[in-house]
N, C-alpha and C. Protein backbone atom coordinates (compact mmCIF):
# COMPACT_ATOMS: atom_id res chain seq x y z
N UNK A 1 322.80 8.51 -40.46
CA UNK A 1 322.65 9.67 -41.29
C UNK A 1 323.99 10.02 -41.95
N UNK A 2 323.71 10.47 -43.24
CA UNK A 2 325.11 10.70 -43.83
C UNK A 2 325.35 12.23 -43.62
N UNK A 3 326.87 12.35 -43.47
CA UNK A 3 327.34 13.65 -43.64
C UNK A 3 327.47 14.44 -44.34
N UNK A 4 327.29 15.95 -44.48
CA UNK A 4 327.74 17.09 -45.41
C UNK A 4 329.12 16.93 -46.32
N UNK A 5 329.26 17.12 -47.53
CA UNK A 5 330.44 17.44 -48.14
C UNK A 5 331.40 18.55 -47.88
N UNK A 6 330.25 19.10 -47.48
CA UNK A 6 330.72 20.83 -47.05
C UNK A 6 330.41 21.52 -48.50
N UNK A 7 331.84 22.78 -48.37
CA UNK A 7 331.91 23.43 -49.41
C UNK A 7 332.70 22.88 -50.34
N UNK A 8 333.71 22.26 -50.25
CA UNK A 8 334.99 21.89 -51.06
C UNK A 8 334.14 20.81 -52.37
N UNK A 9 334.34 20.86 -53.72
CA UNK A 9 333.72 20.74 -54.67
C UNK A 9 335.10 20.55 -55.70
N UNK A 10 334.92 19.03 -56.36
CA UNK A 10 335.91 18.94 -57.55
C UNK A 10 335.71 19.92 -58.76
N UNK A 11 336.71 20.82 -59.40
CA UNK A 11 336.24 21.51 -60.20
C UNK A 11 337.04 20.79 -61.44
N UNK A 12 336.82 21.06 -62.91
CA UNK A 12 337.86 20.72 -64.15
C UNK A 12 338.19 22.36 -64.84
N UNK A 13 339.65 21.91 -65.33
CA UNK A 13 340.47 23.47 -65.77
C UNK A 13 340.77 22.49 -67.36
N UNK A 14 340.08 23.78 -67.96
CA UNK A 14 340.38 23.48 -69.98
C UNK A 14 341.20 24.26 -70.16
N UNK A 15 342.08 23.82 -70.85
CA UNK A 15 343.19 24.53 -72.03
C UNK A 15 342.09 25.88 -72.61
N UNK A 16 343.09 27.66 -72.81
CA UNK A 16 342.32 28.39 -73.15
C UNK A 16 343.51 28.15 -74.74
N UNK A 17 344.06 27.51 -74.79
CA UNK A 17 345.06 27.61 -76.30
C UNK A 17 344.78 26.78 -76.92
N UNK A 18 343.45 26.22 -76.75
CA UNK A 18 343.65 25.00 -77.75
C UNK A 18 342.82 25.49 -79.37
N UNK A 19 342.13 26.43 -79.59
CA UNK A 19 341.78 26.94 -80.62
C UNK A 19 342.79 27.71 -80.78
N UNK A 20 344.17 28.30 -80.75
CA UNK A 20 344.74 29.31 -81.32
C UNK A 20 345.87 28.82 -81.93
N UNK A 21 346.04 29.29 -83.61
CA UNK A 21 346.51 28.33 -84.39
C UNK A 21 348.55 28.80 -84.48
N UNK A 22 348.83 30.18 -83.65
CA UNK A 22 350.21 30.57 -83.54
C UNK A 22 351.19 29.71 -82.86
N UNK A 23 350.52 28.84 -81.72
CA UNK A 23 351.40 27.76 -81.25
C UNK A 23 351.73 26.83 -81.84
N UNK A 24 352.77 26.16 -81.46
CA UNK A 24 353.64 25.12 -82.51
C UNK A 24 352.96 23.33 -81.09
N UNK A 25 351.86 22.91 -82.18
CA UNK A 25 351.16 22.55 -81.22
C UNK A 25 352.17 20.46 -81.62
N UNK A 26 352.23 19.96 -80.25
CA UNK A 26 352.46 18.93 -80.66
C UNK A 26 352.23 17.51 -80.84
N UNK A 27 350.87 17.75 -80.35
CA UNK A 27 349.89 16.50 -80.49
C UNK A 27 348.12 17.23 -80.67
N UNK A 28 347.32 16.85 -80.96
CA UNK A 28 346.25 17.60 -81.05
C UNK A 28 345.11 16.66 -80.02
N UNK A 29 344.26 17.95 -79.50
CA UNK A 29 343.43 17.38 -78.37
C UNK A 29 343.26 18.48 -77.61
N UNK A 30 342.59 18.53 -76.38
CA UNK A 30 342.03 19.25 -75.43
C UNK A 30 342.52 18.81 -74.20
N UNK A 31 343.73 19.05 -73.60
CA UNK A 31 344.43 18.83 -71.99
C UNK A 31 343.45 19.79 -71.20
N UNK A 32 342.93 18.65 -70.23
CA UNK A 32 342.44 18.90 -69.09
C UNK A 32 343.39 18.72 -67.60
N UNK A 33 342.82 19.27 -66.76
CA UNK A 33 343.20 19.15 -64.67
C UNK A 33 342.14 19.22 -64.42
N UNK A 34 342.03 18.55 -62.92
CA UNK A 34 340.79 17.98 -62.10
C UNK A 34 341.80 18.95 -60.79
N UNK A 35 340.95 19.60 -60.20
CA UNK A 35 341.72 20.52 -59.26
C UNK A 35 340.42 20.79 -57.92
N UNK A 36 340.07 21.03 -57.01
CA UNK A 36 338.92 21.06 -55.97
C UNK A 36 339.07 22.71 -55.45
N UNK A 37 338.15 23.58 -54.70
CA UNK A 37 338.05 24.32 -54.66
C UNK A 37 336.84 25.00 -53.90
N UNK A 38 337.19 25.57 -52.76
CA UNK A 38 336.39 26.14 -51.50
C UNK A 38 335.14 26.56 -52.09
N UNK A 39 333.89 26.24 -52.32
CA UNK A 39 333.01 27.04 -52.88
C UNK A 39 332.47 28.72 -52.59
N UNK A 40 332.50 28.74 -50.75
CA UNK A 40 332.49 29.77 -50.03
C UNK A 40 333.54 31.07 -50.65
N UNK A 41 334.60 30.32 -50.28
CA UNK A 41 336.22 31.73 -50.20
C UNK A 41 335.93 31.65 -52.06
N UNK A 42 335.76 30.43 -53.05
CA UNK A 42 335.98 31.52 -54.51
C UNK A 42 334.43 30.65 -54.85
N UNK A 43 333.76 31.80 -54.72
CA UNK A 43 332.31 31.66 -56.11
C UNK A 43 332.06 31.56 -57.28
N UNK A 44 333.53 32.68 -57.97
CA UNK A 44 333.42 32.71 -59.50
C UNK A 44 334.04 32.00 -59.70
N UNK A 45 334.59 31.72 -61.07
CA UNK A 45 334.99 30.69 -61.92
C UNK A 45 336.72 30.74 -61.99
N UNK A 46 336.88 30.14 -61.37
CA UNK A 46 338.73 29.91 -61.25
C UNK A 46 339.60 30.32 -62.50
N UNK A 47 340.58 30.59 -62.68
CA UNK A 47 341.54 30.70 -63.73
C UNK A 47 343.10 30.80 -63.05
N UNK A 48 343.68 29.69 -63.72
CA UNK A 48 344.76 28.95 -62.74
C UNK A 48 346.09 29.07 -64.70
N UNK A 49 347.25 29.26 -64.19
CA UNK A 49 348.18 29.16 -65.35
C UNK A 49 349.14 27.69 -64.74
N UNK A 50 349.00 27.28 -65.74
CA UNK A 50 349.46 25.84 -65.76
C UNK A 50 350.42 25.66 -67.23
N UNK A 51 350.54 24.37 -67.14
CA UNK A 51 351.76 23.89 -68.27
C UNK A 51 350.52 23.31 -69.18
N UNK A 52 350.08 23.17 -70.41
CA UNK A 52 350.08 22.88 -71.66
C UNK A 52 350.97 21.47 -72.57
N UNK A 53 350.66 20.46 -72.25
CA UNK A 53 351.76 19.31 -73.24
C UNK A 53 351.56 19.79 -74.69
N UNK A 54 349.86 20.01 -75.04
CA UNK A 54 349.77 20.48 -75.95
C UNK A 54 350.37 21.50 -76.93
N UNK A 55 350.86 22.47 -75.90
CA UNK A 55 351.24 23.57 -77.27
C UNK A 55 352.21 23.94 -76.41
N UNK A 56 353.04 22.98 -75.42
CA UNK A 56 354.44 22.80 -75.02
C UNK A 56 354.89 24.36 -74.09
N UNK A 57 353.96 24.57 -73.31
CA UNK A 57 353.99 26.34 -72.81
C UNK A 57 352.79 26.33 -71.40
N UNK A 58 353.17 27.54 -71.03
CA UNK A 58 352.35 27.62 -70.04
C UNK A 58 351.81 28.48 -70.16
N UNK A 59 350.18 28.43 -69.95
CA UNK A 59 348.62 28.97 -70.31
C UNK A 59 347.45 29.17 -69.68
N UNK A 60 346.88 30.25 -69.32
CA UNK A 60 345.69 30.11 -69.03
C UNK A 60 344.72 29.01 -69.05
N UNK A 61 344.58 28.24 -67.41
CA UNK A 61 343.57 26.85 -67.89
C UNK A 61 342.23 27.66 -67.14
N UNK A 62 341.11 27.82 -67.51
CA UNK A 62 339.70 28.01 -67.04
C UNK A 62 339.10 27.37 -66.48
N UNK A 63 338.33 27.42 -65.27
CA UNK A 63 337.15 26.34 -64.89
C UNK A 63 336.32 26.12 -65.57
N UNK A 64 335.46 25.11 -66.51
CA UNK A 64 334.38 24.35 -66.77
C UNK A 64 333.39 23.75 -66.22
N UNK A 65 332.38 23.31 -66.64
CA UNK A 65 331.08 23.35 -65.93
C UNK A 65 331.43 21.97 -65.77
């Protein structure tokens, strides 16, 4: 019989700057993270500030479905 995963679940974090045209952006695209996350201890939807290559700064990244 196979075992439970449990709760722990890979989640993905999107760039929230990649539509906003004030940054001095330096390659164009959508930077993603692959990050995992207790399902139990957080239910809602993560929001983690991270670094940006894209628009060379650090930004609000969101969980995605």
């Amino acid at each position: 019989m196979g075992k439970n995963k449990g709760a722990r679940i890979t989640i993905t974090l999107e760039c929230t700057c990649r539509n906003s045209q004030n940054n001095i952006v330096r390659k164009p695209g959508i930077f993603r993270y692959t990050s995992s996350k207790n399902r139990r201890n957080t239910p809602a939807r993560l929001e983690l500030n991270k670094f940006c290559p894209n628009c060379n700064c650090h930004c609000k990244f969101k969980e995605i479905k």
